[in-house]
C-alpha atoms as a PDB file:
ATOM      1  CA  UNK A   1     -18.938  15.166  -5.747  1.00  0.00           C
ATOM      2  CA  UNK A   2     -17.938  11.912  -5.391  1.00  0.00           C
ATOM      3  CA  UNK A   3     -16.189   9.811  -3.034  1.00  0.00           C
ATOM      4  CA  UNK A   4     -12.971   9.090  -5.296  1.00  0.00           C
ATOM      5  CA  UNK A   5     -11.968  10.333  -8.358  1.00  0.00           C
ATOM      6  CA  UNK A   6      -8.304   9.511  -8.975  1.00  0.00           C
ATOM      7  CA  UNK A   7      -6.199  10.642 -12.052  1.00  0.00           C
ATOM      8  CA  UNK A   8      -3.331   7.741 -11.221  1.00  0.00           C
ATOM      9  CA  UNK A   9      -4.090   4.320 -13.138  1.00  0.00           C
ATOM     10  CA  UNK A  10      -2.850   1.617 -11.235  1.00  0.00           C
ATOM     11  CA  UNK A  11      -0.390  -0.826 -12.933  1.00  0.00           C
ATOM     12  CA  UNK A  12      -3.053  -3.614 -14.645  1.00  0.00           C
ATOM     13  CA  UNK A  13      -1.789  -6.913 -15.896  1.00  0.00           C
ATOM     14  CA  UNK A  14      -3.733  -7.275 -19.622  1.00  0.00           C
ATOM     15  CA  UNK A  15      -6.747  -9.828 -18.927  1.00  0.00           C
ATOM     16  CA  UNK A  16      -6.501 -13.226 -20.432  1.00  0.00           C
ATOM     17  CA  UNK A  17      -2.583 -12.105 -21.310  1.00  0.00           C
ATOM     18  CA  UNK A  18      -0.516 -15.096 -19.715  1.00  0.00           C
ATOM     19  CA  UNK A  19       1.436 -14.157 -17.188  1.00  0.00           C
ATOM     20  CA  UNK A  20       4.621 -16.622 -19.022  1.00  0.00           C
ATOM     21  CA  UNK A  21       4.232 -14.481 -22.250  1.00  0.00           C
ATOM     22  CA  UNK A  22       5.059 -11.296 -20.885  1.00  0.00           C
ATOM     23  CA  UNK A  23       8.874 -12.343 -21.284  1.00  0.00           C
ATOM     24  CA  UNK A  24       9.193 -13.358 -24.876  1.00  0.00           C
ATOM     25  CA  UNK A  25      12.921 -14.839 -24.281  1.00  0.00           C
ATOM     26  CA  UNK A  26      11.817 -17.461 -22.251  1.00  0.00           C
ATOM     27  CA  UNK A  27      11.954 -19.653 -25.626  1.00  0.00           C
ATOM     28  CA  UNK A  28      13.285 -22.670 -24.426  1.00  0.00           C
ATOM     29  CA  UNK A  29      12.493 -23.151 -21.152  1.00  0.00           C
ATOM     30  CA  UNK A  30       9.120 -22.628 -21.916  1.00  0.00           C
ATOM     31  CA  UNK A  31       9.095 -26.451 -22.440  1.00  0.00           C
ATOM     32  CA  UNK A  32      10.341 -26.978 -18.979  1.00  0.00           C
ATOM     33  CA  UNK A  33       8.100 -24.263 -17.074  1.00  0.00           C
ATOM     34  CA  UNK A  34       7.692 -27.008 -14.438  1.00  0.00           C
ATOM     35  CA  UNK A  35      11.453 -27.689 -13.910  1.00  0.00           C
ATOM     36  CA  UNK A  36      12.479 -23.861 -13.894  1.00  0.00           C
ATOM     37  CA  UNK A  37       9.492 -23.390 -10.984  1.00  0.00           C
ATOM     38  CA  UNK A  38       7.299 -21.280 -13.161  1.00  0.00           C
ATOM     39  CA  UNK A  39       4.030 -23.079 -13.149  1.00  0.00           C
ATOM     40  CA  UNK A  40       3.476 -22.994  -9.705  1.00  0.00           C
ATOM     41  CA  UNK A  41       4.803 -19.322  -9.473  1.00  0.00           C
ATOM     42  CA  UNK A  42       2.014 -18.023 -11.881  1.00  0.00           C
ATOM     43  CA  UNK A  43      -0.443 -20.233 -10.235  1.00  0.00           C
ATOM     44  CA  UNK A  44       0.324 -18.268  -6.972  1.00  0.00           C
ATOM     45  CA  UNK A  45       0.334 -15.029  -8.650  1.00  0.00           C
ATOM     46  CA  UNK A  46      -3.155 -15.664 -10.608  1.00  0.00           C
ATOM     47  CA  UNK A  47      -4.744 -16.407  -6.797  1.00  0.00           C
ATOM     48  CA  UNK A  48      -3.008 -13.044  -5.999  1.00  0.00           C
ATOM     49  CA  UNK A  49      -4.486 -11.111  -9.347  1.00  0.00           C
ATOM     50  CA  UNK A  50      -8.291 -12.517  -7.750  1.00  0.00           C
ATOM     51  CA  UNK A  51      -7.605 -10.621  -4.857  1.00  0.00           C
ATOM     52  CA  UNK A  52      -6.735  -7.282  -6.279  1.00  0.00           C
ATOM     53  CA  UNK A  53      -9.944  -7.705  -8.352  1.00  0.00           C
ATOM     54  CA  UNK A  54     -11.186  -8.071  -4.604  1.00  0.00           C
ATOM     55  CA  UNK A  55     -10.105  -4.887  -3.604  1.00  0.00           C
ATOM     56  CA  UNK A  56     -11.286  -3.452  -6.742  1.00  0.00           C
ATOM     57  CA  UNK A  57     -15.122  -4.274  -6.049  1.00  0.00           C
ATOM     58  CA  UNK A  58     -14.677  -3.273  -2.329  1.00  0.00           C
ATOM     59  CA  UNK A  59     -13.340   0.344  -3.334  1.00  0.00           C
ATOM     60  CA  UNK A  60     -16.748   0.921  -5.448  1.00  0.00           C
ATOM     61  CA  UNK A  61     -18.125  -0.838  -2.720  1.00  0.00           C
ATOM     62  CA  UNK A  62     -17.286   2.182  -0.224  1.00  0.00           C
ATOM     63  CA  UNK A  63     -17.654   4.953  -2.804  1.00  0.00           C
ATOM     64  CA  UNK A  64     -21.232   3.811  -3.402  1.00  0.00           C
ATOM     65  CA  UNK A  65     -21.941   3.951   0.697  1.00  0.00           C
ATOM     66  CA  UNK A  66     -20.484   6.887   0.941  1.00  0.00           C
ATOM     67  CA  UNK A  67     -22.657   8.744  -2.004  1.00  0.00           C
ATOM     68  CA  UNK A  68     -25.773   7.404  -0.200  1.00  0.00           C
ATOM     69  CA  UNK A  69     -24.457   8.236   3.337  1.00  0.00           C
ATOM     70  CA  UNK A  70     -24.514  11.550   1.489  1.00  0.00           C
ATOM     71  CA  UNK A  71     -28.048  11.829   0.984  1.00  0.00           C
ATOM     72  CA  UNK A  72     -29.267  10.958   4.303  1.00  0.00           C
ATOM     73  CA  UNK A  73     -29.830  14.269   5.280  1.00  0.00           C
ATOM     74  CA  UNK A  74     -31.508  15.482   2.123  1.00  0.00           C
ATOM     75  CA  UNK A  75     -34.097  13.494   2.095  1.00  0.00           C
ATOM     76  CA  UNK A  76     -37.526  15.548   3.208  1.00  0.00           C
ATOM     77  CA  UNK A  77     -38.665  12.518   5.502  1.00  0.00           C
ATOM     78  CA  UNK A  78     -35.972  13.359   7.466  1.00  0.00           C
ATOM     79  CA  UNK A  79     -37.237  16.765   7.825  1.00  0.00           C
ATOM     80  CA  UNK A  80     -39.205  15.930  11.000  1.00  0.00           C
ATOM     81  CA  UNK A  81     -39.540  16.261  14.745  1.00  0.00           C
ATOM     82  CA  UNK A  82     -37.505  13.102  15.063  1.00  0.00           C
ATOM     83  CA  UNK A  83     -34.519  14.234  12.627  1.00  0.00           C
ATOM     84  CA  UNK A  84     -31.941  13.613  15.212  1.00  0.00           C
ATOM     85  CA  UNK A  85     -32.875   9.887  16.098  1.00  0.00           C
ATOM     86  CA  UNK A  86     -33.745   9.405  12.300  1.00  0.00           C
ATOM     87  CA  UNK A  87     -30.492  10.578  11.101  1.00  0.00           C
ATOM     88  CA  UNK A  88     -28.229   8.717  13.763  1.00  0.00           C
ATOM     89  CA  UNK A  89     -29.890   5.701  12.948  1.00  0.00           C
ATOM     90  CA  UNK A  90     -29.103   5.886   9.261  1.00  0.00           C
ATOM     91  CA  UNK A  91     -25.447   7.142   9.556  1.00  0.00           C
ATOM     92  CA  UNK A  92     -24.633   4.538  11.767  1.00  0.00           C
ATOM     93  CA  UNK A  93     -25.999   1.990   9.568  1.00  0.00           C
ATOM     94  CA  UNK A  94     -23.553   3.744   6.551  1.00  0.00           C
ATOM     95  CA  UNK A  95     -20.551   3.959   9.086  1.00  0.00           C
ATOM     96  CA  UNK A  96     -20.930   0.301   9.998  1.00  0.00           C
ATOM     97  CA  UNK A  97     -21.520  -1.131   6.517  1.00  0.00           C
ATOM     98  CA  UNK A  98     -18.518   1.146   5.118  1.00  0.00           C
ATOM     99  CA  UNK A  99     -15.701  -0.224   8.428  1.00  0.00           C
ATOM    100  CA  UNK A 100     -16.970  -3.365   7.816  1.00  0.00           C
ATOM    101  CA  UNK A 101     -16.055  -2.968   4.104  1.00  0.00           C
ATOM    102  CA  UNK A 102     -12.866  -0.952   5.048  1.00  0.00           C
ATOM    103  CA  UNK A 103     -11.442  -4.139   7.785  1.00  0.00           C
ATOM    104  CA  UNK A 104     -12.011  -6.420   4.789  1.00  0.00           C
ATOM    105  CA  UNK A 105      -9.544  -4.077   2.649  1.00  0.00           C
ATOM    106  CA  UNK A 106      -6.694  -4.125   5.290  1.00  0.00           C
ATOM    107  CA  UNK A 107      -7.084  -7.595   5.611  1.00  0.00           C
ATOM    108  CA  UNK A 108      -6.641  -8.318   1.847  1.00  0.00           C
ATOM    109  CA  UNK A 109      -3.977  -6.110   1.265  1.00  0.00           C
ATOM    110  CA  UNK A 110      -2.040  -7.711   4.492  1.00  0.00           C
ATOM    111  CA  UNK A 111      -2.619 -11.112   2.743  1.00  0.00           C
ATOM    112  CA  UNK A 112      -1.050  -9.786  -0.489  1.00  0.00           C
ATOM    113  CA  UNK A 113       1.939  -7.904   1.186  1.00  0.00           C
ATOM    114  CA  UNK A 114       2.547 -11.577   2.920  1.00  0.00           C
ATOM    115  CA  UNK A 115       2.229 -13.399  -0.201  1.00  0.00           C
ATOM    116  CA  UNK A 116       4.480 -11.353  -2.076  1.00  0.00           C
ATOM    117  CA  UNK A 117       7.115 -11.636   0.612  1.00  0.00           C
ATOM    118  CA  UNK A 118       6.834 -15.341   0.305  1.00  0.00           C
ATOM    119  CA  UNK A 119       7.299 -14.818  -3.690  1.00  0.00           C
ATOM    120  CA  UNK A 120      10.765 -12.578  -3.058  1.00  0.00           C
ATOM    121  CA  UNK A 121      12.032 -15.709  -0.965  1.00  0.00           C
ATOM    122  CA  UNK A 122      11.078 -17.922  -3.812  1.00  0.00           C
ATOM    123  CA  UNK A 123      12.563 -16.216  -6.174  1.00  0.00           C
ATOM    124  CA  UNK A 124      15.947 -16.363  -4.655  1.00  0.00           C
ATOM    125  CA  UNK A 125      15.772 -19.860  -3.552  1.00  0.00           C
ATOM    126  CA  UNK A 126      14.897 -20.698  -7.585  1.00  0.00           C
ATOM    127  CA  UNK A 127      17.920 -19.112  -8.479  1.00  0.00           C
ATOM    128  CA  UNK A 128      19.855 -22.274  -6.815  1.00  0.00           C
ATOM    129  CA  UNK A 129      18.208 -24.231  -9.838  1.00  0.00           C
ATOM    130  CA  UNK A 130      20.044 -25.194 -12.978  1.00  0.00           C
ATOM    131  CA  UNK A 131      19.193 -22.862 -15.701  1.00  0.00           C
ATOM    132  CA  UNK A 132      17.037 -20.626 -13.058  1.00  0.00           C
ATOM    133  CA  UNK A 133      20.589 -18.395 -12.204  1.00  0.00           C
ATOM    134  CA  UNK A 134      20.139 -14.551 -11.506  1.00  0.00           C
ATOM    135  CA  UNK A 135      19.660 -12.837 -14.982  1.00  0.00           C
ATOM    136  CA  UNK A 136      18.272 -16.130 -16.515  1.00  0.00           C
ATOM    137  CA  UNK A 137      15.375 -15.926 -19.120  1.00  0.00           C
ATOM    138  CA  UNK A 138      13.052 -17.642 -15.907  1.00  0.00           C
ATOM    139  CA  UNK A 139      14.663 -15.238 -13.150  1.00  0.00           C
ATOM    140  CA  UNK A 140      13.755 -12.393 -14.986  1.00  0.00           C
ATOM    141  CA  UNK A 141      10.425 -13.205 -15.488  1.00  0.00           C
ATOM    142  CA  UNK A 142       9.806 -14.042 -11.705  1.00  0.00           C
ATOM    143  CA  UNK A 143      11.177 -10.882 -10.677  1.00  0.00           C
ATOM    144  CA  UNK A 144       9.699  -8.986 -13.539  1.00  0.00           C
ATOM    145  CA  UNK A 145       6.188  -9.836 -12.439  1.00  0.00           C
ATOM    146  CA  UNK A 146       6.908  -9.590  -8.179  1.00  0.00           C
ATOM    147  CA  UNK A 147       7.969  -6.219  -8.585  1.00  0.00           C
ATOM    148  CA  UNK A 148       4.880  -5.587 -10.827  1.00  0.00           C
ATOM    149  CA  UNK A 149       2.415  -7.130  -7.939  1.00  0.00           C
ATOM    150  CA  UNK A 150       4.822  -4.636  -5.292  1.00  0.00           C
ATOM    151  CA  UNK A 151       3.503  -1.823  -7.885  1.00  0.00           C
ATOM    152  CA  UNK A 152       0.210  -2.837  -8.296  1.00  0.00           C
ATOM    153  CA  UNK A 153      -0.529  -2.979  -4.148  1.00  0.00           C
ATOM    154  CA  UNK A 154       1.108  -0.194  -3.866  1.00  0.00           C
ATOM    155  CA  UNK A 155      -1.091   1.575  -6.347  1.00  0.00           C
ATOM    156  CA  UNK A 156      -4.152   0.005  -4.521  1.00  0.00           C
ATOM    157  CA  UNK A 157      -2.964   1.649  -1.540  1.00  0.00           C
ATOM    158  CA  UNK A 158      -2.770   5.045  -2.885  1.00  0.00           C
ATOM    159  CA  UNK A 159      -6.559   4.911  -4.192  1.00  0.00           C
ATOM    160  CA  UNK A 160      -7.282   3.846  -1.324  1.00  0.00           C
ATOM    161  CA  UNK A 161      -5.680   7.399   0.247  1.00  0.00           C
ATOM    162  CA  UNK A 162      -7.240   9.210  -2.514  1.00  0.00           C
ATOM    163  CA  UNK A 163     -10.797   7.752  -1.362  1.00  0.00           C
ATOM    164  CA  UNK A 164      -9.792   9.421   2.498  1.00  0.00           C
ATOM    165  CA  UNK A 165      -8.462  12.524   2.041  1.00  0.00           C
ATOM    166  CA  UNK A 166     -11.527  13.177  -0.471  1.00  0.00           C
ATOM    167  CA  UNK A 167     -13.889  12.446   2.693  1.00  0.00           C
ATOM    168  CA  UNK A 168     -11.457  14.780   4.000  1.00  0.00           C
ATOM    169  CA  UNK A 169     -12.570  17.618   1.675  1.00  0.00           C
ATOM    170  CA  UNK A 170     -16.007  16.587   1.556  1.00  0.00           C
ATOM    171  CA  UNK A 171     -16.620  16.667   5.043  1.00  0.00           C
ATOM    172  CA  UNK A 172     -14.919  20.036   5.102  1.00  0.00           C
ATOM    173  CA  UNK A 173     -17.235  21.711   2.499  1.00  0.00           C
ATOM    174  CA  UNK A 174     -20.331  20.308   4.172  1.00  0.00           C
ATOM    175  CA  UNK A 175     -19.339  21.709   7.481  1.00  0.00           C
ATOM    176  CA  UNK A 176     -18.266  25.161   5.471  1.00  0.00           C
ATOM    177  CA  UNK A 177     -21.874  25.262   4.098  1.00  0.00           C
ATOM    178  CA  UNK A 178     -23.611  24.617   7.718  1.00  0.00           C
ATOM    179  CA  UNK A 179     -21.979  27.121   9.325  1.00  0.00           C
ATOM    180  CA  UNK A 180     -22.738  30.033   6.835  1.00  0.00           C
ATOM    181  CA  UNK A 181     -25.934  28.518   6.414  1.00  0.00           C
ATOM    182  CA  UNK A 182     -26.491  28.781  10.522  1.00  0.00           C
ATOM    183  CA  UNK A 183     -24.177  32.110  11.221  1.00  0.00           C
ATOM    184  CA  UNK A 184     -24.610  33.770   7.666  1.00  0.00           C
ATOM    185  CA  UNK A 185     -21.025  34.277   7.718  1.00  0.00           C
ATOM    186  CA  UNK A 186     -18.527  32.603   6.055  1.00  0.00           C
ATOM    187  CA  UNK A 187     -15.904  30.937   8.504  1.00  0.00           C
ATOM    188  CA  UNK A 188     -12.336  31.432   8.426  1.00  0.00           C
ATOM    189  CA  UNK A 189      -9.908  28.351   7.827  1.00  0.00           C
ATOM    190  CA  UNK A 190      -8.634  28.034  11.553  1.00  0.00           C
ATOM    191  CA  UNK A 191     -12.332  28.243  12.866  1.00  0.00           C
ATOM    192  CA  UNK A 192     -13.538  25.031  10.329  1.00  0.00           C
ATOM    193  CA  UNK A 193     -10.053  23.342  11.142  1.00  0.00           C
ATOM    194  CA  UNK A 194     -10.696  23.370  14.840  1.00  0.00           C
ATOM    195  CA  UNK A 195     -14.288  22.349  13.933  1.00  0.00           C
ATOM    196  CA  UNK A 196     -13.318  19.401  11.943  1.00  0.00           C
ATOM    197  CA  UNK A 197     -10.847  18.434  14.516  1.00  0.00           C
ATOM    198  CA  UNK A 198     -12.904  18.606  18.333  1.00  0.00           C
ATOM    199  CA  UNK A 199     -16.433  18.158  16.284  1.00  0.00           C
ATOM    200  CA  UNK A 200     -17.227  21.020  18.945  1.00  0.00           C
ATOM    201  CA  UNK A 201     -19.574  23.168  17.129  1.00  0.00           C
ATOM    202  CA  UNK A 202     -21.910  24.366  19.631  1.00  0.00           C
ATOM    203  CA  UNK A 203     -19.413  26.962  20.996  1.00  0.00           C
ATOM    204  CA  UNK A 204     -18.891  28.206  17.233  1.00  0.00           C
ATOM    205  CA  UNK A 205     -22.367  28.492  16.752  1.00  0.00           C
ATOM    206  CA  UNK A 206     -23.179  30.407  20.585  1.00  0.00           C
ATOM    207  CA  UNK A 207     -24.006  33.884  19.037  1.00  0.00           C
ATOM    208  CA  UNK A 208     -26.650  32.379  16.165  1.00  0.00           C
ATOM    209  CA  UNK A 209     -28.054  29.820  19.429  1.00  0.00           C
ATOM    210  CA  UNK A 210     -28.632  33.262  21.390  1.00  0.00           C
ATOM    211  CA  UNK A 211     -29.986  35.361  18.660  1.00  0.00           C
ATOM    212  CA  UNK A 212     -32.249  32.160  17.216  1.00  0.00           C
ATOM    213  CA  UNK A 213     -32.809  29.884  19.913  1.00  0.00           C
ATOM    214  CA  UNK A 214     -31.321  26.697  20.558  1.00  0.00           C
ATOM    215  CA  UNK A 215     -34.307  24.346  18.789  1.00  0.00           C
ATOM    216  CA  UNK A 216     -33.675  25.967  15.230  1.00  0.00           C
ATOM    217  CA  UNK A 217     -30.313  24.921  14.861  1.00  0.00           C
ATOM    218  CA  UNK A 218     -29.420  21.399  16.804  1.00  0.00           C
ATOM    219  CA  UNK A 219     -30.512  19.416  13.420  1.00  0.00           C
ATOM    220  CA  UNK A 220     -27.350  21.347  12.394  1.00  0.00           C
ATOM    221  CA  UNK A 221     -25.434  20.548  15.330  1.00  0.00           C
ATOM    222  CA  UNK A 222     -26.280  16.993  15.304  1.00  0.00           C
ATOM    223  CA  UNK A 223     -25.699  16.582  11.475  1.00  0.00           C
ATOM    224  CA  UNK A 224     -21.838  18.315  12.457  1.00  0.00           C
ATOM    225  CA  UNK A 225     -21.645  15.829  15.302  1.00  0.00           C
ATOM    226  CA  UNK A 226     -22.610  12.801  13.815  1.00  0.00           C
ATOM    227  CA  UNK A 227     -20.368  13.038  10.424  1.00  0.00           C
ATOM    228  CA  UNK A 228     -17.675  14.218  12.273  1.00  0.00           C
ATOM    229  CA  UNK A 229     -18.075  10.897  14.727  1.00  0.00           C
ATOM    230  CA  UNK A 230     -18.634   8.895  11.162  1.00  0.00           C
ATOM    231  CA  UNK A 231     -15.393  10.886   9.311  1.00  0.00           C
ATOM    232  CA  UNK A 232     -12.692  10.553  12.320  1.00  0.00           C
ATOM    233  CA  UNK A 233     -12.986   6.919  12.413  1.00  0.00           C
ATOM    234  CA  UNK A 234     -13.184   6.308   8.710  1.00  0.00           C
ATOM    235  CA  UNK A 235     -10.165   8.317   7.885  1.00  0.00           C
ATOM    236  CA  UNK A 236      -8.368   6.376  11.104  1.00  0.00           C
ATOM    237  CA  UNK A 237      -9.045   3.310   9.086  1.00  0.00           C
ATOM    238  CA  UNK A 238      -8.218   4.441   6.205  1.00  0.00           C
ATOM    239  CA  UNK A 239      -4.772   5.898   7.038  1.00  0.00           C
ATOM    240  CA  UNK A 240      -4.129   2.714   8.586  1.00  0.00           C
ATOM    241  CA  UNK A 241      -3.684   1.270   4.936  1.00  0.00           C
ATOM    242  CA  UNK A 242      -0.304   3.513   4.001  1.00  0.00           C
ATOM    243  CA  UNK A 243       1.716   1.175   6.687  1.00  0.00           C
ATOM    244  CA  UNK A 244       1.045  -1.920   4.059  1.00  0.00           C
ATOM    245  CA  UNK A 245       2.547   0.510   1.317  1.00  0.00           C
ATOM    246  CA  UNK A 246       5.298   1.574   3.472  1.00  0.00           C
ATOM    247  CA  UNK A 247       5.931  -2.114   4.390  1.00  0.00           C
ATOM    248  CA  UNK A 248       6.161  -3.379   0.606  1.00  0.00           C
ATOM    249  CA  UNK A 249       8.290  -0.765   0.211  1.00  0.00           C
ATOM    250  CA  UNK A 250      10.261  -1.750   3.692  1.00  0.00           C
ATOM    251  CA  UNK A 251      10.713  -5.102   1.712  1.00  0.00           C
ATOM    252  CA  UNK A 252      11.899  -4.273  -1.215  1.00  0.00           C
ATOM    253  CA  UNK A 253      14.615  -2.124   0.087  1.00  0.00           C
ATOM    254  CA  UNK A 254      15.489  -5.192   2.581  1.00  0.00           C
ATOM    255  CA  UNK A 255      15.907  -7.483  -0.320  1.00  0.00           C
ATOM    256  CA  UNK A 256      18.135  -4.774  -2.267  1.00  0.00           C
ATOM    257  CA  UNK A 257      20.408  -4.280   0.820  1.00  0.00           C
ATOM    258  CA  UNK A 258      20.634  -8.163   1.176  1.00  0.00           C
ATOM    259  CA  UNK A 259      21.729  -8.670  -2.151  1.00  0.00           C
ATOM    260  CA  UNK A 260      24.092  -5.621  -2.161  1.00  0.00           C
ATOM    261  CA  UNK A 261      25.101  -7.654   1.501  1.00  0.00           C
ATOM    262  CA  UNK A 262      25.659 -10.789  -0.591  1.00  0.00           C
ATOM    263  CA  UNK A 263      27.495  -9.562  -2.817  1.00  0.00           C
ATOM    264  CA  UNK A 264      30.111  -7.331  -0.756  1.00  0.00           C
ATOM    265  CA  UNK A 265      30.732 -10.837   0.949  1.00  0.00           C
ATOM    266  CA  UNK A 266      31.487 -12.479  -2.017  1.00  0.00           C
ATOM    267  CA  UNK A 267      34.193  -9.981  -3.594  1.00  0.00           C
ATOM    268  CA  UNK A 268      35.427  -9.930   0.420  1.00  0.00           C
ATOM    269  CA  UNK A 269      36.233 -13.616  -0.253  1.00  0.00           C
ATOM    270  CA  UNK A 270      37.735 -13.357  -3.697  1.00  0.00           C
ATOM    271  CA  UNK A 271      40.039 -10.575  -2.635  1.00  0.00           C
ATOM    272  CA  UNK A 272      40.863 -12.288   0.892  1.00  0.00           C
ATOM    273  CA  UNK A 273      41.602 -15.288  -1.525  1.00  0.00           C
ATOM    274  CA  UNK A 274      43.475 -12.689  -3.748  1.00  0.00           C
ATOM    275  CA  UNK A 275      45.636 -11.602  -0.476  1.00  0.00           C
ATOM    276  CA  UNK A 276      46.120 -14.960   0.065  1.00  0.00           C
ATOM    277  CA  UNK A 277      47.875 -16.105  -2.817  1.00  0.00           C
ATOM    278  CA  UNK A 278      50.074 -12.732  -3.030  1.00  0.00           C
ATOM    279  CA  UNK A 279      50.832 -13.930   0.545  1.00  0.00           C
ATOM    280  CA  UNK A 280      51.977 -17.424  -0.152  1.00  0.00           C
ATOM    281  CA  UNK A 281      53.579 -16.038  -3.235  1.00  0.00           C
ATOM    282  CA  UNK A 282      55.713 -13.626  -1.182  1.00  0.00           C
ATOM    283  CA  UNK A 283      56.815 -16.331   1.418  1.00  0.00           C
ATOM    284  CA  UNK A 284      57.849 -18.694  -0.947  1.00  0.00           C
ATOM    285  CA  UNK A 285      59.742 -15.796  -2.851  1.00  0.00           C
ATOM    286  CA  UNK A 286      61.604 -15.516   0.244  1.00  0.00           C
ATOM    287  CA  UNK A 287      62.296 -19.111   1.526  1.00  0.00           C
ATOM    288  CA  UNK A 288      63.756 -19.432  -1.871  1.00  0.00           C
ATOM    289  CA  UNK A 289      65.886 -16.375  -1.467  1.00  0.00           C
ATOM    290  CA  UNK A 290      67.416 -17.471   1.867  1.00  0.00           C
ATOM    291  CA  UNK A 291      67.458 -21.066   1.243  1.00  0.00           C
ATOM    292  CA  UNK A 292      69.298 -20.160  -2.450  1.00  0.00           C
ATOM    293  CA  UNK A 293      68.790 -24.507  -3.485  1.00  0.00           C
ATOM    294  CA  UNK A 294      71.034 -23.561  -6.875  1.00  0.00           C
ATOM    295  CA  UNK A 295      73.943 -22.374  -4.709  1.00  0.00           C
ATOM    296  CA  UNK A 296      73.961 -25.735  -3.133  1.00  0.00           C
ATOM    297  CA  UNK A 297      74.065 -27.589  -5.874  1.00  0.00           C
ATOM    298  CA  UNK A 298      76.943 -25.212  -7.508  1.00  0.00           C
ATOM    299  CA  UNK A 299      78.784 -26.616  -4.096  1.00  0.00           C
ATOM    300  CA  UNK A 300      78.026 -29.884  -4.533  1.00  0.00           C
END
């Protein structure tokens, strides 16, 4: 089984598609791309498309460790008096190479989630530009393709979660098939969930110690011990990655409730303004009324 097999495709951006022609009714201000801000807004966003291809490579990066972290303990060299030592050494090597791999992720997708927050602020600052207003050909573009990078890291993110909660279930299985391969018994869920969460498998395995000895089963303890060691902080990291998600999503919900904001204020003003007229309307309805100018003149 391997590490990550997910059924979701991520949203993709067509390669060597321009990012300009994915909004045919840009027509005329094609011309002026530079004036409406667009040229340096798809420059930005082609650096940003380099580092989704980024975490692309470091995903099969980390399924690739993790299908030969897999095989450590298959191999019949390790089937020796120094199995312990042999096997730390070499799952320590795959935990290192695969955090090291995993840091590199969070610190790419942080990098994204901050570049796409400056793109939102750009994109409402353009709209200040002739021609650039909100529901212009160029505005819809811009915020056509941020929300399309939002989607795209947060797709990222969820393979990402896919990748640890199948080390979840492979880690599970493996210890499943120890334990009836030490106890000849088959485990019950609660007794492989407390296993998988202390990595205390000694006092599950006291009976098959007493009735076997201790020496024919600690390269099955210390397999347990180690993965469990090498799964607990890998998932850690790993689960660290759904705050970026949450966080893209934090921002877009921000900008929505600003705009909603921006626009309560505004039809505030007009009907203050509204009020305001009425007001003035009223008062002059009744100066008139009291003052009565045509009865003067009658007099005079």
């Amino acid at each position: 089984m391997g590490w990550w097999n997910s059924s979701n495709e991520s949203f993709e951006i067509p390669r060597g598609q321009s990012h300009r022609g994915r909004d045919v009714e840009l027509g005329e201000y094609a011309m002026n791309g530079g004036d409406l801000g667009l040229d340096s807004f798809f420059k930005k966003v082609q650096e940003l498309d380099k580092q989704y291809a980024k975490l692309d490579n470091l995903l099969r990066k980390l399924q690739d460790a993790h299908e030969e972290s897999k095989s450590v303990t298959k191999a019949p060299a390790m089937k020796v008096c120094n199995y312990d030592i042999a096997m730390k050494k070499n799952l320590l090597k795959y935990k290192q190479r695969m955090e090291k791999d995993v840091d590199e992720v969070k610190k790419t997708a942080h990098y994204l989630k901050t570049k796409i927050e400056e793109l939102d602020k750009e994109n409402l600052a353009n709209r200040q530009k002739p021609g650039c207003g909100k529901g212009s050909a160029a505005d819809r573009s811009r915020t056509a393709t941020t929300l399309s990078l939002k989607k795209k890291l947060k797709d990222k993110m969820a393979e990402f979660q896919n990748l640890r909660e199948s080390i979840h279930q492979e880690y599970r299985e493996v210890v499943e098939r120890r334990v009836f391969t030490v106890t000849g018994t088959r485990a019950d869920e609660e007794t492989i969930d407390r296993l998988i969460e202390t990595g205390d498998s000694e006092q599950i395995f006291q009976k098959a110690i007493q009735e076997q000895g201790r020496g024919q089963i600690m390269d099955t303890l210390a397999e347990i011990h180690e993965r469990h060691e090498a799964v607990r902080d890998m998932e850690r990291k790993l689960l660290d990655l759904q705050q970026v998600s949450s966080a893209v999503d934090h921002v877009q919900q921000g900008n929505n409730a600003l705009q909603k904001a921006k626009k309560l204020q505004r039809n505030s003003r007009k009907w203050m303004c509204i009020a305001i007229i009425i007001l003035l309307i009223v008062v002059i309805i009744i100066v008139v009324a009291v003052i009565k100018p045509w009865v003067s003149k009658r007099g005079a």
